[in-house]
N, C-alpha and C. Protein backbone atom coordinates (compact mmCIF):
# COMPACT_ATOMS: atom_id res chain seq x y z
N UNK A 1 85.12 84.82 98.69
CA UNK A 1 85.77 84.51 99.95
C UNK A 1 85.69 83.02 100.22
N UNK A 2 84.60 82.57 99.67
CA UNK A 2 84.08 80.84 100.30
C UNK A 2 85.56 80.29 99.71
N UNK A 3 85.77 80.32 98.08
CA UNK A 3 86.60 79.68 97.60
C UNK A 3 88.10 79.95 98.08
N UNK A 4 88.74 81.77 97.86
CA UNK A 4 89.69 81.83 98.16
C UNK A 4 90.16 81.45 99.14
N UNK A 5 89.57 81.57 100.81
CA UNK A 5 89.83 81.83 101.53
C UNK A 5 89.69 80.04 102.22
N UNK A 6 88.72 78.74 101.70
CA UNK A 6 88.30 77.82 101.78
C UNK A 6 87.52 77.79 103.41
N UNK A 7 86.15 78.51 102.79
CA UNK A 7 85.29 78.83 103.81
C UNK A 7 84.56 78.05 103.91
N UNK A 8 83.49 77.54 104.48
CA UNK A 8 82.45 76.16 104.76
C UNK A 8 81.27 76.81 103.86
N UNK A 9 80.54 76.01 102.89
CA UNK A 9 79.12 77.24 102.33
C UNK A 9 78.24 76.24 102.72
N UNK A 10 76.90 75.96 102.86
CA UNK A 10 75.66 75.06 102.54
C UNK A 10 75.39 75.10 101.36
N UNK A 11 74.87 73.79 101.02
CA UNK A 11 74.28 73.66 99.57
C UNK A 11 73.52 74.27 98.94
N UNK A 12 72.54 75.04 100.24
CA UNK A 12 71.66 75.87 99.77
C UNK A 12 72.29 76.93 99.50
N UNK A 13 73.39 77.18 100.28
CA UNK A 13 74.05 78.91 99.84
C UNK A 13 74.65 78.75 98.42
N UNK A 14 75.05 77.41 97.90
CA UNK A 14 75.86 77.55 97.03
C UNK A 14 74.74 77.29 95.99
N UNK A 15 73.54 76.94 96.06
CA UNK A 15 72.49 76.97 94.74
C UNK A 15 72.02 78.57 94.88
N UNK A 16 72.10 79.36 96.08
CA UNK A 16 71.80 80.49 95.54
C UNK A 16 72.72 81.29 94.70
N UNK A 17 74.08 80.76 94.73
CA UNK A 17 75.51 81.77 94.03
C UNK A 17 75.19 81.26 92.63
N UNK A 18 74.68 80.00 92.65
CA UNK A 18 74.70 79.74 90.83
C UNK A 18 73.15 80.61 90.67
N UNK A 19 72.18 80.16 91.16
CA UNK A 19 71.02 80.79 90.55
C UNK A 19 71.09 82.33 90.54
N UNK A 20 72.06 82.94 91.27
CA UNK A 20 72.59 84.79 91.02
C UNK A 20 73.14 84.93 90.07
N UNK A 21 74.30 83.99 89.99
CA UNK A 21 74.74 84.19 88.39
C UNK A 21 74.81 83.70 87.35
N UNK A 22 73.32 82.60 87.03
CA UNK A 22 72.65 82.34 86.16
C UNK A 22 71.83 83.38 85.48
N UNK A 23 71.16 84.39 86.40
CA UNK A 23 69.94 85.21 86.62
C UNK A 23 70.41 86.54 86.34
N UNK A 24 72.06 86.80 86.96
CA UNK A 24 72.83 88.30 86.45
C UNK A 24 74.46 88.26 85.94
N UNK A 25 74.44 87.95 84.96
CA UNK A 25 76.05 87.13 84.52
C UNK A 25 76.74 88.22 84.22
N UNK A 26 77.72 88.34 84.93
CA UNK A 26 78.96 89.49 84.62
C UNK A 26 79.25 89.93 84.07
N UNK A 27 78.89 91.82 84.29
CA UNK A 27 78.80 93.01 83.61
C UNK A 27 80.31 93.18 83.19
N UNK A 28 79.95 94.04 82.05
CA UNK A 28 81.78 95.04 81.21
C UNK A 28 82.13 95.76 82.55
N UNK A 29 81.26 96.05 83.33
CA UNK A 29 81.74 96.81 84.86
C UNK A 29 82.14 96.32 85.74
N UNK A 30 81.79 95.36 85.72
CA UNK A 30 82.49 94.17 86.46
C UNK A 30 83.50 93.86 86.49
N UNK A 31 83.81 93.50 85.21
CA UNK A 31 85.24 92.81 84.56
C UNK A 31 86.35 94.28 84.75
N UNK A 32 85.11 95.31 84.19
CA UNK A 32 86.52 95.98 84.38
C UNK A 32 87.21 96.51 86.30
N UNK A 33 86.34 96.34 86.85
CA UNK A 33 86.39 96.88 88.53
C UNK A 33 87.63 95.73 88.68
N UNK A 34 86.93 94.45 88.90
CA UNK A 34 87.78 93.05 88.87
C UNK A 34 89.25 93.23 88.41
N UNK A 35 89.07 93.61 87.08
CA UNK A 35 90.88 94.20 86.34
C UNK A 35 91.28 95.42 87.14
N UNK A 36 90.55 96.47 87.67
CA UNK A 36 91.34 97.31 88.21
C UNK A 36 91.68 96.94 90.05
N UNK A 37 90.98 96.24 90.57
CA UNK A 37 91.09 95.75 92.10
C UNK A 37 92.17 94.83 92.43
N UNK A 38 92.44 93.46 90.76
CA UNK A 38 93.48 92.69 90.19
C UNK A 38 95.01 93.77 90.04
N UNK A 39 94.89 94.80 89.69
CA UNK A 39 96.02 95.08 89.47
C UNK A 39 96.85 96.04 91.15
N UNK A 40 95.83 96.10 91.92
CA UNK A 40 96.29 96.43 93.60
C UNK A 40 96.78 95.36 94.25
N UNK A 41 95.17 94.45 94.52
CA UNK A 41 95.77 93.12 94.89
C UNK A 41 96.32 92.14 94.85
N UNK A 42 97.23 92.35 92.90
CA UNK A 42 97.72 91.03 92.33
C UNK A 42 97.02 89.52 92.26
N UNK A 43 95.68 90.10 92.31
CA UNK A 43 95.51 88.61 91.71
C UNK A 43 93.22 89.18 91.83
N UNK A 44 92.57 88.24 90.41
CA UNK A 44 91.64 88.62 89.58
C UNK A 44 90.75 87.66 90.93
N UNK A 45 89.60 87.79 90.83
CA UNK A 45 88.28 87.15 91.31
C UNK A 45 88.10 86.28 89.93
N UNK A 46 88.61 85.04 89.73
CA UNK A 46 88.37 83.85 89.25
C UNK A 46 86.77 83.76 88.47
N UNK A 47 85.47 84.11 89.22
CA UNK A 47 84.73 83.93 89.23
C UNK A 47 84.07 84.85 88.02
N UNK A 48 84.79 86.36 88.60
CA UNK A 48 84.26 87.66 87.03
C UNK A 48 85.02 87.40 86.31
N UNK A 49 86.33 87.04 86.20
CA UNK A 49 87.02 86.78 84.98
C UNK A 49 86.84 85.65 84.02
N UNK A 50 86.39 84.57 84.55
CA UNK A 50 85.78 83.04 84.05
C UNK A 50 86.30 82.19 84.17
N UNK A 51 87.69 82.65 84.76
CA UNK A 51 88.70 81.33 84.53
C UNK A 51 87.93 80.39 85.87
N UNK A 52 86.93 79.96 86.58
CA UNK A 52 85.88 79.46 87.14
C UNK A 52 84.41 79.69 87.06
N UNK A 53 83.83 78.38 87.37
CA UNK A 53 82.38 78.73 87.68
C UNK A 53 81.84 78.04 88.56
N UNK A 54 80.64 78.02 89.33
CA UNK A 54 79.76 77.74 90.28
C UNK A 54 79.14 76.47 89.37
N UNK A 55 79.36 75.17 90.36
CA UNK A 55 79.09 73.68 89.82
C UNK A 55 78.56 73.22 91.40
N UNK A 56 77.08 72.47 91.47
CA UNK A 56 76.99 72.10 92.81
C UNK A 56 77.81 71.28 93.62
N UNK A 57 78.22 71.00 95.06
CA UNK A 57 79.06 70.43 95.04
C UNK A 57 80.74 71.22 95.00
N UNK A 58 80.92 72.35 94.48
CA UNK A 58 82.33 72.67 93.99
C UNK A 58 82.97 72.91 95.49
N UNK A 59 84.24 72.79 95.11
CA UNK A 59 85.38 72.22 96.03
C UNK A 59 85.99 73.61 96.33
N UNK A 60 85.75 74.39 97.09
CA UNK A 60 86.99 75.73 96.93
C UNK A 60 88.37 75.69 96.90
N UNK A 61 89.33 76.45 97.03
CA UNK A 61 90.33 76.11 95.99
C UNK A 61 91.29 76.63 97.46
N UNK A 62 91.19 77.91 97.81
CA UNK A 62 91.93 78.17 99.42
C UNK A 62 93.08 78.40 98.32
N UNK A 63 93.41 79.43 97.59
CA UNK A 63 94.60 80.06 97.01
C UNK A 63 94.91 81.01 97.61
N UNK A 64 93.98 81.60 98.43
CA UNK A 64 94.51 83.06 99.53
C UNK A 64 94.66 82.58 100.56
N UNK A 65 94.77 81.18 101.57
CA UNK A 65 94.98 80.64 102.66
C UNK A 65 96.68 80.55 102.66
N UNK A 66 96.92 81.41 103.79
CA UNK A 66 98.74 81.36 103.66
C UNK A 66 98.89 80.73 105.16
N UNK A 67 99.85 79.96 105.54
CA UNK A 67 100.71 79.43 106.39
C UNK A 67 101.62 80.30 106.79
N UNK A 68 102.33 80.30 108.26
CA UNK A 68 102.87 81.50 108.59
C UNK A 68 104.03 81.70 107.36
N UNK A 69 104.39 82.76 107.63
CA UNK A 69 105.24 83.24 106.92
C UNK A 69 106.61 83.30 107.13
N UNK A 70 107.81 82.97 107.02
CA UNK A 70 109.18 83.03 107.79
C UNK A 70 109.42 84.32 107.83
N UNK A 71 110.03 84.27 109.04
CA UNK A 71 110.38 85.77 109.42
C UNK A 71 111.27 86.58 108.41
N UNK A 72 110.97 87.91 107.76
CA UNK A 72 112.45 88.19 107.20
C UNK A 72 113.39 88.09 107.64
N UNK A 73 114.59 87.63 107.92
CA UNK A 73 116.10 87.79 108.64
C UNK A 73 116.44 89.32 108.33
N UNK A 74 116.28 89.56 107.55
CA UNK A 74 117.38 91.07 107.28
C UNK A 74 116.33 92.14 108.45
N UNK A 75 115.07 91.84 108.46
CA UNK A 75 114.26 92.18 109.10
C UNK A 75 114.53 92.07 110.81
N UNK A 76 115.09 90.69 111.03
CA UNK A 76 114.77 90.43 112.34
C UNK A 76 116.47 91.09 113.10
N UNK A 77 117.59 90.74 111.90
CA UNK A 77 118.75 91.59 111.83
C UNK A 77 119.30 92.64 112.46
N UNK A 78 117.79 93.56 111.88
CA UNK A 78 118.17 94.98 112.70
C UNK A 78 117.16 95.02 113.77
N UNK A 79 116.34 93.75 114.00
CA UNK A 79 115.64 94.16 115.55
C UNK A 79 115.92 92.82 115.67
N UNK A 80 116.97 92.59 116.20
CA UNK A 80 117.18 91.14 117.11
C UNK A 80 116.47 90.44 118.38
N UNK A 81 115.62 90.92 118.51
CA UNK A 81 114.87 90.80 119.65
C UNK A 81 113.41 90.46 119.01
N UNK A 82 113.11 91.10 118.30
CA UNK A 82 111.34 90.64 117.80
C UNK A 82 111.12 88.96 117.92
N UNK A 83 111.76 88.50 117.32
CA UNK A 83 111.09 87.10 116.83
C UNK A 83 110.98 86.25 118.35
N UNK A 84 112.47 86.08 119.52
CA UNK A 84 112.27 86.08 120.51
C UNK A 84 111.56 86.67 121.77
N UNK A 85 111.21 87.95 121.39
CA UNK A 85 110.54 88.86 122.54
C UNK A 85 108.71 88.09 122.27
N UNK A 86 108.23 87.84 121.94
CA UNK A 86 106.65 87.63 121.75
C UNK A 86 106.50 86.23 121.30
N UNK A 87 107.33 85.54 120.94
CA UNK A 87 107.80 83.85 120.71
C UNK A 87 106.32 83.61 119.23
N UNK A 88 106.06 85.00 119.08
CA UNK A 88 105.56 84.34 117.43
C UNK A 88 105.76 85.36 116.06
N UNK A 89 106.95 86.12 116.28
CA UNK A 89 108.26 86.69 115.01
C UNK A 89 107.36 88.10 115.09
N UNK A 90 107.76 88.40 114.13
CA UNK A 90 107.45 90.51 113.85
C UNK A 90 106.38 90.21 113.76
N UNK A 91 105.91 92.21 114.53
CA UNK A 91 104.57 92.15 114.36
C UNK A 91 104.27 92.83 113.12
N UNK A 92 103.39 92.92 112.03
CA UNK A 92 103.70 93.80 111.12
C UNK A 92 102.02 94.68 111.10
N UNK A 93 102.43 96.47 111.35
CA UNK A 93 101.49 97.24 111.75
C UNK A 93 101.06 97.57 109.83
N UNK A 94 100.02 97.83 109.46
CA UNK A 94 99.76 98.87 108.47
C UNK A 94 99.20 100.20 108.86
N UNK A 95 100.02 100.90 108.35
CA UNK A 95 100.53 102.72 109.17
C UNK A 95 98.98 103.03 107.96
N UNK A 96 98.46 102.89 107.01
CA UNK A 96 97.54 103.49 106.08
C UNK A 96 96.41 102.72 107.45
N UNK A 97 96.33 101.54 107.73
CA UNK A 97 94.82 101.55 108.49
C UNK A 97 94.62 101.35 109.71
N UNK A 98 95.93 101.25 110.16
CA UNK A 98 96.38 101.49 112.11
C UNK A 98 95.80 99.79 112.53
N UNK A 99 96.14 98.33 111.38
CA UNK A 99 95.62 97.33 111.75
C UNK A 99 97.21 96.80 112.09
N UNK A 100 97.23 95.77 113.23
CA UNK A 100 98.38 94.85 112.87
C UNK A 100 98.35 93.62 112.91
N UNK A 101 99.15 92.80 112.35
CA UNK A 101 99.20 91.45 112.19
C UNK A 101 100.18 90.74 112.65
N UNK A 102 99.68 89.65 113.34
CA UNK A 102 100.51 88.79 113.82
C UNK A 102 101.20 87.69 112.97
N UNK A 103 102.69 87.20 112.70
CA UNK A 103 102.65 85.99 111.79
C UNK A 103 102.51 84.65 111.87
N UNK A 104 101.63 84.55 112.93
CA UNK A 104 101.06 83.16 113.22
C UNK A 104 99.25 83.73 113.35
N UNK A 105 98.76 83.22 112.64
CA UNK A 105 97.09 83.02 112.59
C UNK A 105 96.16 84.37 112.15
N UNK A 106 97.34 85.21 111.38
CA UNK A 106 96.75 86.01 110.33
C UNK A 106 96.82 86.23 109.10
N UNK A 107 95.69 85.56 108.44
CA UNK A 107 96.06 85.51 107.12
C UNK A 107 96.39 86.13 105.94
N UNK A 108 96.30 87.45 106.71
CA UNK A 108 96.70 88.70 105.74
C UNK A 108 98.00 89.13 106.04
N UNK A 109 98.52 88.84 106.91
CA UNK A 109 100.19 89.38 107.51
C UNK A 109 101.30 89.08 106.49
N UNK A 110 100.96 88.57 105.41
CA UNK A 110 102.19 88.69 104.48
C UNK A 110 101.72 89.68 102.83
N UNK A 111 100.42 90.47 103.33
CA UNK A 111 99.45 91.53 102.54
C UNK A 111 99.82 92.82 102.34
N UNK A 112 100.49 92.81 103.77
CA UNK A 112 100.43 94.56 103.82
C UNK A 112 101.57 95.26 103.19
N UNK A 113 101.57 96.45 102.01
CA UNK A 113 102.39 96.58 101.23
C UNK A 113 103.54 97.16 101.95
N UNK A 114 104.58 96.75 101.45
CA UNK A 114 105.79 97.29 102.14
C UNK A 114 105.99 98.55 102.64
N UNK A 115 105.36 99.59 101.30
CA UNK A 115 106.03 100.92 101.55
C UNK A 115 104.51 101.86 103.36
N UNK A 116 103.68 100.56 103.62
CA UNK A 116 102.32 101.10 104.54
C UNK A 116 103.12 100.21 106.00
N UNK A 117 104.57 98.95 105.62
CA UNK A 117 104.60 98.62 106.72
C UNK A 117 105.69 98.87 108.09
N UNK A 118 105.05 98.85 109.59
CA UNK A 118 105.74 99.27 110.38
C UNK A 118 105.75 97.96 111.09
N UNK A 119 107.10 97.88 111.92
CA UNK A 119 107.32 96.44 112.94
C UNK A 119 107.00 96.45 114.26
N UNK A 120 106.36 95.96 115.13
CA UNK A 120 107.01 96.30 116.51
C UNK A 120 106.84 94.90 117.19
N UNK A 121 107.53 94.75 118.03
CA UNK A 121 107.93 94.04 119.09
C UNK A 121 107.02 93.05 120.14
N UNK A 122 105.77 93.52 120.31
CA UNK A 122 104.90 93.14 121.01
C UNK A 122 103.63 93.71 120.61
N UNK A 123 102.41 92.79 121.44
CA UNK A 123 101.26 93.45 120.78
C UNK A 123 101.10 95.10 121.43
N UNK A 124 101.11 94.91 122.76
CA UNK A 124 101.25 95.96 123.86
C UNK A 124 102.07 96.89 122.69
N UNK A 125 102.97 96.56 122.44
CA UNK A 125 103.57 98.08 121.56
C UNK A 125 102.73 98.42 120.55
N UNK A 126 101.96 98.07 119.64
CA UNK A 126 101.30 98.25 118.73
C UNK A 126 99.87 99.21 118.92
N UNK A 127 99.37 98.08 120.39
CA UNK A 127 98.03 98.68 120.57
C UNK A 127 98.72 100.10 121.33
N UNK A 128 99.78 100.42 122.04
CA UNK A 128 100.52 101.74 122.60
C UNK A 128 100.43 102.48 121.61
N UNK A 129 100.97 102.35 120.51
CA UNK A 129 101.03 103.10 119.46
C UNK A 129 99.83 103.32 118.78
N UNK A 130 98.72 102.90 119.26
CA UNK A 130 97.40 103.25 117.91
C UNK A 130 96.80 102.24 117.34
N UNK A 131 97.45 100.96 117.49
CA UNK A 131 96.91 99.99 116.02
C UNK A 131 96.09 99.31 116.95
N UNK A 132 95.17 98.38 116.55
CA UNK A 132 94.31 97.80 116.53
C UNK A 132 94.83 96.26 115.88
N UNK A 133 94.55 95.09 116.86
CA UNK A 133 94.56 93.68 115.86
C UNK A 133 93.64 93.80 114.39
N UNK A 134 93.90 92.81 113.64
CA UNK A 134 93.46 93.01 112.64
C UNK A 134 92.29 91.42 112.80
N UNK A 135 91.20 92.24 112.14
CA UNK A 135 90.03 90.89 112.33
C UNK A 135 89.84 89.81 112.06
N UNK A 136 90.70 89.28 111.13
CA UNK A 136 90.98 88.53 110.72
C UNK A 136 92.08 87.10 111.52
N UNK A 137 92.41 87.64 112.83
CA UNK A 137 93.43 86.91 113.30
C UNK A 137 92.80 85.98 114.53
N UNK A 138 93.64 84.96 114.80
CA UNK A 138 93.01 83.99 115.36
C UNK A 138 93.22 84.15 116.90
């Protein structure tokens, strides 16, 4: 998370991530969990696969940090009103975990797989309907 996400660590936190995986270096179970979690989420943990390693000092990389997202048009199309009604575009619900996301200051709102996503209009409609913000949002 420190790296993907370009989280703040202490030096000390980050001599304990090397001295963990100096001390327990990445299992065939690993690699293989990593390859099967990689093929949901489209994309590997850097760290079990090798294509990185823990160097004091290291710079995180913030490859999962997304900027809002433009609204779909074909999306906003058939609800002409979303992007104007709440002045920050579709809300997008995931119907599998009753979370929703806003597309300003959630960084997962361009995550949720298409065939789990529902739209609505306002937050008030969302939390009406069941969902819950998602924790991640600002």
């Amino acid at each position: 998370m420190f790296d993907r996400y370009k989280l703040s660590m202490s030096r000390q936190q980050q001599q304990l991530l090397m001295a963990w995986d100096k001390q327990y270096p990445v299992s065939s179970w690993e690699k293989e969990r990593d390859r099967r979690i990689a093929a949901i989420m489209g994309h590997s943990n850097p760290f079990v696969s090798g294509e990185r390693r823990w160097s004091q000092g290291y710079k995180a990389v913030g490859d999962g940090v997304v900027s809002a997202i433009p609204v779909n048009s074909a999306r906003v199309a058939a609800q002409p009103t979303l992007a104007s009604a709440n002045g920050i575009g579709v809300i997008i619900g995931n119907r599998k975990s009753q979370v929703y996301h806003l597309s300003v200051g959630c960084p997962s709102y361009g995550q949720v797989s298409e065939k789990n996503q529902i739209s609505f209009t306002s937050e008030s409609e969302a939390q009406a309907a069941g969902y819950r913000k998602a924790g991640n949002c600002k």
